[in-house]
C-alpha atoms as a PDB file:
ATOM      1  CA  UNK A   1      89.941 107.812  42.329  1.00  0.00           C
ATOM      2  CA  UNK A   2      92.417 108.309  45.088  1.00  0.00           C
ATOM      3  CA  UNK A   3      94.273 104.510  46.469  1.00  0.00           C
ATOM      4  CA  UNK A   4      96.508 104.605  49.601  1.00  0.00           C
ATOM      5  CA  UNK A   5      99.528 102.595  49.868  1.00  0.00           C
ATOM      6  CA  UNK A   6      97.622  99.035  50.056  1.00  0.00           C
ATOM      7  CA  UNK A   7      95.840 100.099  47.712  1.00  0.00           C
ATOM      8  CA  UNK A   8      92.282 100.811  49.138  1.00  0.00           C
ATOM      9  CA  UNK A   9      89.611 103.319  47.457  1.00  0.00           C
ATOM     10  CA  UNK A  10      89.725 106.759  48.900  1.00  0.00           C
ATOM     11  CA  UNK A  11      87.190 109.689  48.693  1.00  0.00           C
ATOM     12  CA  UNK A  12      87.551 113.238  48.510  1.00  0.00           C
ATOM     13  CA  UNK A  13      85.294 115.468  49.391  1.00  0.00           C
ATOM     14  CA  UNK A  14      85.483 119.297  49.311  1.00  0.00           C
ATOM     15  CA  UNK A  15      83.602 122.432  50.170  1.00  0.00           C
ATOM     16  CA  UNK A  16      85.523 125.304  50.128  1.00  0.00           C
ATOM     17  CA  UNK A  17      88.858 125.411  51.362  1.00  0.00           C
ATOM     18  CA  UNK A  18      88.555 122.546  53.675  1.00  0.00           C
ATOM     19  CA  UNK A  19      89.132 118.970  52.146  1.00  0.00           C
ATOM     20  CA  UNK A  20      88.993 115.634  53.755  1.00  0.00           C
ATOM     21  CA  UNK A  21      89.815 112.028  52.828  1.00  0.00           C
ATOM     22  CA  UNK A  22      87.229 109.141  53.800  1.00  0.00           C
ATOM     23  CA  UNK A  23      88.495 105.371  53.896  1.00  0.00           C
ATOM     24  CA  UNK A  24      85.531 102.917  53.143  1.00  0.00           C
ATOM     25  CA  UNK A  25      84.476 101.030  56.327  1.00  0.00           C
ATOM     26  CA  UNK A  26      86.577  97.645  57.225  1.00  0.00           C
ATOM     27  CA  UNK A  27      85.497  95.152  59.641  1.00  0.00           C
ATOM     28  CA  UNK A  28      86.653  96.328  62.380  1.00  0.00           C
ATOM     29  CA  UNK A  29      84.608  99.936  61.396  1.00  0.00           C
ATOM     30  CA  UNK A  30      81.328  99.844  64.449  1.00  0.00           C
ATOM     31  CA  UNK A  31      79.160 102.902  64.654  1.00  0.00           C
ATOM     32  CA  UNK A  32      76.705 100.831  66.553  1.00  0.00           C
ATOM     33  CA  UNK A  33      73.952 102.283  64.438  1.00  0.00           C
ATOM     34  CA  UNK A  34      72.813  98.681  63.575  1.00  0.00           C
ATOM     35  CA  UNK A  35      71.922  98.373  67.095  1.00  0.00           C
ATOM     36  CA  UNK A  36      74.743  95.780  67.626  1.00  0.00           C
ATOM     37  CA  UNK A  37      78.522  95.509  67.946  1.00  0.00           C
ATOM     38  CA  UNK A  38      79.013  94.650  64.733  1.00  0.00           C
ATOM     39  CA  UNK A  39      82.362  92.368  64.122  1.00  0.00           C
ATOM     40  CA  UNK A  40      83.278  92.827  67.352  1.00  0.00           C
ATOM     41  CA  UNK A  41      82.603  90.213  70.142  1.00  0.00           C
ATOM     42  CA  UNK A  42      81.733  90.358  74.261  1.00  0.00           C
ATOM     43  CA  UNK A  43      84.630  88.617  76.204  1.00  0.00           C
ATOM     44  CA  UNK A  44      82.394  85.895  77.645  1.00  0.00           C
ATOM     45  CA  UNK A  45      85.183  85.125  80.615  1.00  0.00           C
ATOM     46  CA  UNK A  46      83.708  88.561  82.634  1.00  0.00           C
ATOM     47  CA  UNK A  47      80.589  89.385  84.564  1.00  0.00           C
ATOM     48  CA  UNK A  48      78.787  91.188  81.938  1.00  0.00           C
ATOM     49  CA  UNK A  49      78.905  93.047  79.244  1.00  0.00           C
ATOM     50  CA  UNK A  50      78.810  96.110  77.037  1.00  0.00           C
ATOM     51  CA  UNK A  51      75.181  97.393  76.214  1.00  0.00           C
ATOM     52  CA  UNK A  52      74.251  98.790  73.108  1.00  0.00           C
ATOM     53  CA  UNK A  53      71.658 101.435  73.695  1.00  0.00           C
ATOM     54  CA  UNK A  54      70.018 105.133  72.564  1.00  0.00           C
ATOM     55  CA  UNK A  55      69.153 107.818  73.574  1.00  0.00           C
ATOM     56  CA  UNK A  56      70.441 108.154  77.471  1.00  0.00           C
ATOM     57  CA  UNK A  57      71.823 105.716  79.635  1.00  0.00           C
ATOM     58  CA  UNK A  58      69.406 104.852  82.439  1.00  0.00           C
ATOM     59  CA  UNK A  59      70.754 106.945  85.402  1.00  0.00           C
ATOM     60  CA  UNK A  60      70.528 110.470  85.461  1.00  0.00           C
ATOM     61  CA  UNK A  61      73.956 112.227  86.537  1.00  0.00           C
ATOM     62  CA  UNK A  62      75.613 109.914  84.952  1.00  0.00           C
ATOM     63  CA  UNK A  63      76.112 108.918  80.464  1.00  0.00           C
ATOM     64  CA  UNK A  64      75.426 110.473  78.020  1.00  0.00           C
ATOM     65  CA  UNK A  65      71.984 111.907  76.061  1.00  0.00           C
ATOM     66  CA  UNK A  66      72.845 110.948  73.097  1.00  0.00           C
ATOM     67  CA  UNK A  67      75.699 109.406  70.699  1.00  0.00           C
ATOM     68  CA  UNK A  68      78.576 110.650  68.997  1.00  0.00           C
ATOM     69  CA  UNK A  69      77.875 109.645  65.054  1.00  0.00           C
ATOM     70  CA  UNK A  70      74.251 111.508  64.938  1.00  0.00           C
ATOM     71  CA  UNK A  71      74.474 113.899  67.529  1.00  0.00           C
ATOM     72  CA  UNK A  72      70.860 112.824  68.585  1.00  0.00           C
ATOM     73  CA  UNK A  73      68.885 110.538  71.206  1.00  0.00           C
ATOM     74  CA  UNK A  74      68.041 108.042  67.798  1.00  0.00           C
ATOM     75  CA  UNK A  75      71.587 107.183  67.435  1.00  0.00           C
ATOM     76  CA  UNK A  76      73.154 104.131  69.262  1.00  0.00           C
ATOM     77  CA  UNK A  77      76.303 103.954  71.003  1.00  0.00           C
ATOM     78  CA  UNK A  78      77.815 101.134  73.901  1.00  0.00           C
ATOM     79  CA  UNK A  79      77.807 101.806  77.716  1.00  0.00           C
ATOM     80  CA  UNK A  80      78.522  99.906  81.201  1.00  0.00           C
ATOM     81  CA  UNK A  81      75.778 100.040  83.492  1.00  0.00           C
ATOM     82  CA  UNK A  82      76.936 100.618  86.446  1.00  0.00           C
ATOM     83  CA  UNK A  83      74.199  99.959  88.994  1.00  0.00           C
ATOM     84  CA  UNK A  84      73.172  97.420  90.897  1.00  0.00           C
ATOM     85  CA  UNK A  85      74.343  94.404  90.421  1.00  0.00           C
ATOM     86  CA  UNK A  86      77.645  95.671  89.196  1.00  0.00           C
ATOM     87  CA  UNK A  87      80.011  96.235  91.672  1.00  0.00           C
ATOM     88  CA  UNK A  88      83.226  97.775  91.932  1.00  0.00           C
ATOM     89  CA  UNK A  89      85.874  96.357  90.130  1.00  0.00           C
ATOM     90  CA  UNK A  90      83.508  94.521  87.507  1.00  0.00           C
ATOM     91  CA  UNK A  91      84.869  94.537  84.469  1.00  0.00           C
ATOM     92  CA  UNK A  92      83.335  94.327  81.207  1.00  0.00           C
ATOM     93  CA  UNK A  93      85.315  94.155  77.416  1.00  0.00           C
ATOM     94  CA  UNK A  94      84.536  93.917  73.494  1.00  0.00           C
ATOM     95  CA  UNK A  95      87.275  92.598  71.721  1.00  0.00           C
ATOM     96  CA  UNK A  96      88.100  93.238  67.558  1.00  0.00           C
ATOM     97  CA  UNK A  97      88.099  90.961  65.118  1.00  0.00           C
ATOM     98  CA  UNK A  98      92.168  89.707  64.636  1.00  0.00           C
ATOM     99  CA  UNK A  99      94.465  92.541  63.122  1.00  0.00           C
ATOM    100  CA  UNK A 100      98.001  91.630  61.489  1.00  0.00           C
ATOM    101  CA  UNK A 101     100.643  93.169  62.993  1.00  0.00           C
ATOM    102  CA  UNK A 102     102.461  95.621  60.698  1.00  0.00           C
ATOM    103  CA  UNK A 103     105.156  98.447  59.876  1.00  0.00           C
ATOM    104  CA  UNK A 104     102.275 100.818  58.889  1.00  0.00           C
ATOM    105  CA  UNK A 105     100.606 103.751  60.272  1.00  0.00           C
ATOM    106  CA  UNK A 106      97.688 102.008  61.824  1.00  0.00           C
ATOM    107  CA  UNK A 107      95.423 104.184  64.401  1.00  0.00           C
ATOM    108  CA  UNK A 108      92.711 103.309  66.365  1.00  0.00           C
ATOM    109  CA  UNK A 109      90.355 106.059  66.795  1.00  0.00           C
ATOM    110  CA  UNK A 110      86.987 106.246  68.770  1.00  0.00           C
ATOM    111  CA  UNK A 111      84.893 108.341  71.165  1.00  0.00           C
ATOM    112  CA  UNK A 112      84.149 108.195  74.602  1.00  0.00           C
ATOM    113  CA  UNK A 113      82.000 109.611  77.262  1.00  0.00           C
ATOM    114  CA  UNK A 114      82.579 109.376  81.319  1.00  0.00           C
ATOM    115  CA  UNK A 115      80.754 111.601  83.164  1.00  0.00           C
ATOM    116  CA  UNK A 116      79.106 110.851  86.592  1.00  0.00           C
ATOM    117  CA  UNK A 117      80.696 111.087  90.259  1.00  0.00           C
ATOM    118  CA  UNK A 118      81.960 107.930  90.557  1.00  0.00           C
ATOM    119  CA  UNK A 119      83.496 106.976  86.930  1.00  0.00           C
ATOM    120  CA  UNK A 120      85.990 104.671  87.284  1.00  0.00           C
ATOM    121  CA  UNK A 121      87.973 103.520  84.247  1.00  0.00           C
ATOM    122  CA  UNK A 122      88.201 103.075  80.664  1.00  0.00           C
ATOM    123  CA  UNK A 123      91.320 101.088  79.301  1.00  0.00           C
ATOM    124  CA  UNK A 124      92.588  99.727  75.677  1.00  0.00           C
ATOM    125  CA  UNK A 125      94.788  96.899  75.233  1.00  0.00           C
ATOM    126  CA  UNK A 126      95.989  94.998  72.644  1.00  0.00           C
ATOM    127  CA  UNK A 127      95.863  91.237  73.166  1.00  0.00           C
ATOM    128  CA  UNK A 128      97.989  88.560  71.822  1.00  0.00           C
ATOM    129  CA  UNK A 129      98.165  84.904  72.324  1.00  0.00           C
ATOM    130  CA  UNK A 130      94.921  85.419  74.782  1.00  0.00           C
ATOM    131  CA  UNK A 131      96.941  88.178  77.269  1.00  0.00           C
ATOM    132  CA  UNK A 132      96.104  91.874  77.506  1.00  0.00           C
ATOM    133  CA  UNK A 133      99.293  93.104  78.367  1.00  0.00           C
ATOM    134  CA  UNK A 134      99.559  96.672  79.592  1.00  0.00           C
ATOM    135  CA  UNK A 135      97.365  99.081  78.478  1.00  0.00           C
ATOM    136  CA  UNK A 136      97.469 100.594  75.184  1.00  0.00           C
ATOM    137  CA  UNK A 137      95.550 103.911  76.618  1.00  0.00           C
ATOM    138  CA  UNK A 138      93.751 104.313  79.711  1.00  0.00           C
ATOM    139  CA  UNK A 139      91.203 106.816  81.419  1.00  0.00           C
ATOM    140  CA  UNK A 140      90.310 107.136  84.692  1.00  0.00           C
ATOM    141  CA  UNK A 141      87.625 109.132  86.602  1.00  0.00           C
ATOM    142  CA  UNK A 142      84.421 111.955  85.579  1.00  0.00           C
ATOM    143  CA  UNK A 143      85.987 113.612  82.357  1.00  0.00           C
ATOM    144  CA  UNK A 144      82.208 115.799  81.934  1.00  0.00           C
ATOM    145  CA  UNK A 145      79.546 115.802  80.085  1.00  0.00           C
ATOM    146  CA  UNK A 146      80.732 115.292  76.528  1.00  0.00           C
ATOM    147  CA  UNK A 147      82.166 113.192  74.354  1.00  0.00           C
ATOM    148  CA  UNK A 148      85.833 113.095  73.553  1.00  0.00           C
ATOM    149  CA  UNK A 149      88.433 112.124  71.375  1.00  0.00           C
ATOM    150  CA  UNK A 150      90.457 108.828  71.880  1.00  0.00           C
ATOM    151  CA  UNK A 151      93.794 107.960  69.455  1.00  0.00           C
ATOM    152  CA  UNK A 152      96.003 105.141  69.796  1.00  0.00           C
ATOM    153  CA  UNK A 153      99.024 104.801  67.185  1.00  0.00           C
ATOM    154  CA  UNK A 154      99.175 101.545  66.846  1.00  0.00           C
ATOM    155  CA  UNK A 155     102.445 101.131  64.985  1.00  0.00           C
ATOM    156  CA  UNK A 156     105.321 100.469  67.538  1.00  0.00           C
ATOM    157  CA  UNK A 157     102.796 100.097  70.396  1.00  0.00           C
ATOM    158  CA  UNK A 158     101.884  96.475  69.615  1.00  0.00           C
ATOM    159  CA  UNK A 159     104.508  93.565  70.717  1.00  0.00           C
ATOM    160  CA  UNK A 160     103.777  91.350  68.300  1.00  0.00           C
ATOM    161  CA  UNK A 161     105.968  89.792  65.026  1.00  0.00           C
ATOM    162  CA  UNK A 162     105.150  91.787  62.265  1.00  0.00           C
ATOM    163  CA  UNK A 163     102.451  89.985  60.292  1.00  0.00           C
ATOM    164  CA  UNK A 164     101.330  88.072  63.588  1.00  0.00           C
ATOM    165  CA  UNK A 165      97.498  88.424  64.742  1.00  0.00           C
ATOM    166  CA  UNK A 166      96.417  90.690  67.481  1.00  0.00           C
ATOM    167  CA  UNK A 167      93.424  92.117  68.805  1.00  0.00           C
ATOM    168  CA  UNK A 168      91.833  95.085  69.979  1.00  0.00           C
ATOM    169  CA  UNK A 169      89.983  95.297  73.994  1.00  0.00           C
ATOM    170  CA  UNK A 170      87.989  97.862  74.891  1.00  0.00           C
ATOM    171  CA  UNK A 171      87.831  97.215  78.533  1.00  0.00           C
ATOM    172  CA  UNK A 172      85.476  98.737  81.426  1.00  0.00           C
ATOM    173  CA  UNK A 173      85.408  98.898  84.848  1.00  0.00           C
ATOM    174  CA  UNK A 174      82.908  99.901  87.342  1.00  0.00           C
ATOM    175  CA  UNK A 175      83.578 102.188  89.970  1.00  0.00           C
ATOM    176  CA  UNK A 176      81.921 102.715  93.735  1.00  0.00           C
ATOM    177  CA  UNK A 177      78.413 103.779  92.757  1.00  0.00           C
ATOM    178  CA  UNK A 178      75.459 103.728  90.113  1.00  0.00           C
ATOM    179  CA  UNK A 179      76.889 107.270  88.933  1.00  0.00           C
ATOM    180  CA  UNK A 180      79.776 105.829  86.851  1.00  0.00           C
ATOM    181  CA  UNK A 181      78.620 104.459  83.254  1.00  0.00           C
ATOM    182  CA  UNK A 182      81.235 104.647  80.619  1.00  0.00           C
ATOM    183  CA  UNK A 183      80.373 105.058  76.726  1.00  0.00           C
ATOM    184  CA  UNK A 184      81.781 104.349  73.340  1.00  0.00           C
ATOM    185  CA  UNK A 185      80.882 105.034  69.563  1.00  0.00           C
ATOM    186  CA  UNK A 186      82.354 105.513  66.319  1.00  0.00           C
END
């Protein structure tokens, strides 16, 4: 048995030459394969919210087919919908469970998918005290058919007193037509 610094289990796998460490899920862990957002909650204080689907999103031109931890239409990721009534501008977010601010390494890793004409943008913050702050990481516009890779380093990124609570936001917002939806998973 392998223990990082706070002492956590780790697993090691290997095949081959290639090796790789796995940390056991935490709370703040969401695959949405349980068909929900798991620990994380919808910010009830905007106009809707994130939907947890599989499969493809309902527009064609626009979403993905399927999610990022299967790699088929069975597996369930989150999306905006961005057709009518949305509007431009509307802005949807799922916020973490609280963190504790800290001198570790601490990343925040996820996928995403934007692809349509009219994407408009995909933003993390970190909030504390109720306030987003500026944004942690931020996309903007198509970025094709595919999901990709998002990383945030969380350790000097986050103004908060070491061992203070913070949360993450995943935050989207609707651009100028029914061909923007925005997806997340893992």
């Amino acid at each position: 048995m392998i223990q990082n610094e706070d002492g956590r289990k780790l697993t090691t796998t290997s095949s081959g030459p290639i090796t790789s460490t796995t940390y056991p899920p935490t709370i703040y862990d969401c695959d949405f394969e349980c068909n929900c957002t798991c620990n994380w909650k919808h910010d009830d204080t905007t106009k809707f919210q994130w939907i947890v689907t599989k499969g493809s999103t309902l527009t064609s031109g626009t979403g993905p087919d399927s999610d990022h931890t299967t790699g088929s239409r069975l597996g369930f990721f989150i999306y905006i919908e961005t057709s009518t009534p949305a509007k431009f501008n509307d802005t949807t977010r799922l916020i973490s469970p609280d963190l504790i601010s800290t001198n570790d390494e601490q990343c925040f890793r996820f996928y995403y998918h934007m692809y349509g004409s009219d994407v408009y943008r995909l933003n993390v913050y970190a909030r504390i005290n109720g306030n987003l702050g500026k944004a942690l990481w931020q996309k903007e516009g198509n970025q094709g058919n595919q999901w990709l890779f998002g990383r945030i380093s969380l350790r000097g990124n986050i103004e908060q007193t070491i061992g203070q609570p913070y949360q993450l936001v995943i935050e989207g917002i609707v651009g100028n037509s029914f061909l923007g939806d925005i997806s997340v998973d893992d």
